[in-house]
C-alpha atoms as a PDB file:
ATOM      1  CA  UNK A   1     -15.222 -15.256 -10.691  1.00  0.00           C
ATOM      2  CA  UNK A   2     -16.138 -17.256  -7.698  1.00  0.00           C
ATOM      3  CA  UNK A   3     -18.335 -16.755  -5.203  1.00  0.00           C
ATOM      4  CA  UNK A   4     -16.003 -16.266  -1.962  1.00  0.00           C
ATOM      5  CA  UNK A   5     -13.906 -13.412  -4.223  1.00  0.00           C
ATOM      6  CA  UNK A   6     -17.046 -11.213  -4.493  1.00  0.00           C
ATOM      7  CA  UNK A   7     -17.719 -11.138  -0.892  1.00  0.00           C
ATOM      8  CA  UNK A   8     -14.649 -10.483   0.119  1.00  0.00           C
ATOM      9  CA  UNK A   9     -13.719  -6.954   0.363  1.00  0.00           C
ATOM     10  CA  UNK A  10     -10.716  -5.605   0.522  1.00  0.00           C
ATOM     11  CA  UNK A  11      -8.445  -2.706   0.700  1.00  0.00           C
ATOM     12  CA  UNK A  12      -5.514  -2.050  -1.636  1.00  0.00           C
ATOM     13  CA  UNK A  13      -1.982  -2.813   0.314  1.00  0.00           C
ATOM     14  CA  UNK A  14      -1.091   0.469   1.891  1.00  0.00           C
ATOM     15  CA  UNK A  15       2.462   2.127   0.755  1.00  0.00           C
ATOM     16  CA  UNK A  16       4.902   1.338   3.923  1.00  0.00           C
ATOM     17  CA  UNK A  17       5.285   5.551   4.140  1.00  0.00           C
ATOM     18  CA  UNK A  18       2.040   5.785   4.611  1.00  0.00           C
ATOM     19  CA  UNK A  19       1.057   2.962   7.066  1.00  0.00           C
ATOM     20  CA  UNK A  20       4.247   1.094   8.181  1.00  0.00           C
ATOM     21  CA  UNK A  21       2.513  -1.322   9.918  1.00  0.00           C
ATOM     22  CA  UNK A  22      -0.757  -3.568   9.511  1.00  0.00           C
ATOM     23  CA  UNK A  23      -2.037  -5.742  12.323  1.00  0.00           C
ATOM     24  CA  UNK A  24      -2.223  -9.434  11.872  1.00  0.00           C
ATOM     25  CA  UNK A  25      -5.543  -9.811  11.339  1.00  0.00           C
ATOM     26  CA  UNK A  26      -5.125  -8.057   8.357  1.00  0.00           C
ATOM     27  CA  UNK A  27      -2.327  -8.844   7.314  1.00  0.00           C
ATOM     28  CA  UNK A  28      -3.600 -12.289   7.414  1.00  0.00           C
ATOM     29  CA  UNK A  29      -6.647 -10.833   4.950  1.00  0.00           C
ATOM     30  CA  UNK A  30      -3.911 -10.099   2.199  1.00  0.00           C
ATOM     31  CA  UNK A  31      -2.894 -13.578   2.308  1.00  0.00           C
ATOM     32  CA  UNK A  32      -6.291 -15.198   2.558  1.00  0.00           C
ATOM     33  CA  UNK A  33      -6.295 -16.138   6.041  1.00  0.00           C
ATOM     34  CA  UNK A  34      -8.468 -15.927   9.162  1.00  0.00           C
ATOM     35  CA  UNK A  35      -7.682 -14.091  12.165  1.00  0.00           C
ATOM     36  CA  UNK A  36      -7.065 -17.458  14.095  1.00  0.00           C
ATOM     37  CA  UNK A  37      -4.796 -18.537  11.217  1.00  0.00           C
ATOM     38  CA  UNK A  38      -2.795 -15.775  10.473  1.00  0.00           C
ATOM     39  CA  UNK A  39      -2.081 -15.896  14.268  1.00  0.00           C
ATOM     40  CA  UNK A  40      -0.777 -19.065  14.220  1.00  0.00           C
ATOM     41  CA  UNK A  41       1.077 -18.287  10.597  1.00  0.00           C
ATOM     42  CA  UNK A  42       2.679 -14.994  12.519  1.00  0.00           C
ATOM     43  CA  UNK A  43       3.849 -17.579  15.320  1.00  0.00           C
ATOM     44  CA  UNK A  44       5.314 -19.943  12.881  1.00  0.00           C
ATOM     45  CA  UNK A  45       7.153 -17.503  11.367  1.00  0.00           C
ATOM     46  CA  UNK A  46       5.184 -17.945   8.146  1.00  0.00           C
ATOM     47  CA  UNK A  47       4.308 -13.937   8.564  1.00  0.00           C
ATOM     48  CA  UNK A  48       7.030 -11.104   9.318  1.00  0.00           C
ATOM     49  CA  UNK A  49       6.425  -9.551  12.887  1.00  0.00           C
ATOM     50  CA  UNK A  50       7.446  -7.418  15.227  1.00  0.00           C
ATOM     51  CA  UNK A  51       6.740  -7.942  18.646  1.00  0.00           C
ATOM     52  CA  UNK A  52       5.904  -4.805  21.238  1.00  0.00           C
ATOM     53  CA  UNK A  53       5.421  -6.529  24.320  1.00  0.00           C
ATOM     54  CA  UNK A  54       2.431  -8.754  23.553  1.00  0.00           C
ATOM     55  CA  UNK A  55       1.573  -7.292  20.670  1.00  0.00           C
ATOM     56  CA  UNK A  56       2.933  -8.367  17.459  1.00  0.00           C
ATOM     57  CA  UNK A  57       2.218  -6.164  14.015  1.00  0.00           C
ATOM     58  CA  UNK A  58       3.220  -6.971  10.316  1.00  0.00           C
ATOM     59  CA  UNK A  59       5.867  -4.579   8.450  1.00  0.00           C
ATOM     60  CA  UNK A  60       3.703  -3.508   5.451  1.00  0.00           C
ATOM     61  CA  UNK A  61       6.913  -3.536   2.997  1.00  0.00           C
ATOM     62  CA  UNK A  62       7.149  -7.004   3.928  1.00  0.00           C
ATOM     63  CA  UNK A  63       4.146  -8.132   3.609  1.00  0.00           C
ATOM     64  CA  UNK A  64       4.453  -6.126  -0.027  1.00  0.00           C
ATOM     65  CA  UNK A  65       7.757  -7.670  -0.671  1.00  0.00           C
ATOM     66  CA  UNK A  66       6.486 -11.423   0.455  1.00  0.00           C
ATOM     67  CA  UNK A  67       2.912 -11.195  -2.053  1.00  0.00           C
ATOM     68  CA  UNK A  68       6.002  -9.808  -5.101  1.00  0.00           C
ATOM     69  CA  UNK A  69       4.894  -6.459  -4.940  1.00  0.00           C
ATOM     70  CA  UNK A  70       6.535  -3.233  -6.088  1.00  0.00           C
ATOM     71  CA  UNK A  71       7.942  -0.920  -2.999  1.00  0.00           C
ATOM     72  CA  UNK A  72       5.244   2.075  -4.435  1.00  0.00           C
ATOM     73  CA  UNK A  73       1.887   1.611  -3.816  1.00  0.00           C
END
């Protein structure tokens, strides 16, 4: 195992019952990005958002359904 994959901690993907929404920060996480790059991915298009105002959050069943995930957590 490399190095960067044992500092990295992270938290199983929520079920979308549970926590419908993750921000894009860490959503970003989940797809081994930075907070300035999964910005700019969430901009692009590259990551699923929905915009409230200014703020824009990720759909956590499709983030699940974009990394091939099952629907249950």
């Amino acid at each position: 195992m490399d190095s960067l994959a044992t500092s990295i901690s992270i938290e199983p993907l929520p079920n979308p019952q549970d926590v419908p929404t993750l921000s894009v920060p860490l959503a970003g996480r989940y797809r081994g990005l930075g907070r300035d790059a999964a910005y700019a991915a969430a901009r692009r298009g590259d990551l699923p958002v929905i915009h409230f105002g200014r703020r824009m959050v990720v759909p956590t069943a499709a983030l699940r359904t974009m990394l091939g995930l099952s629907d249950a957590a």
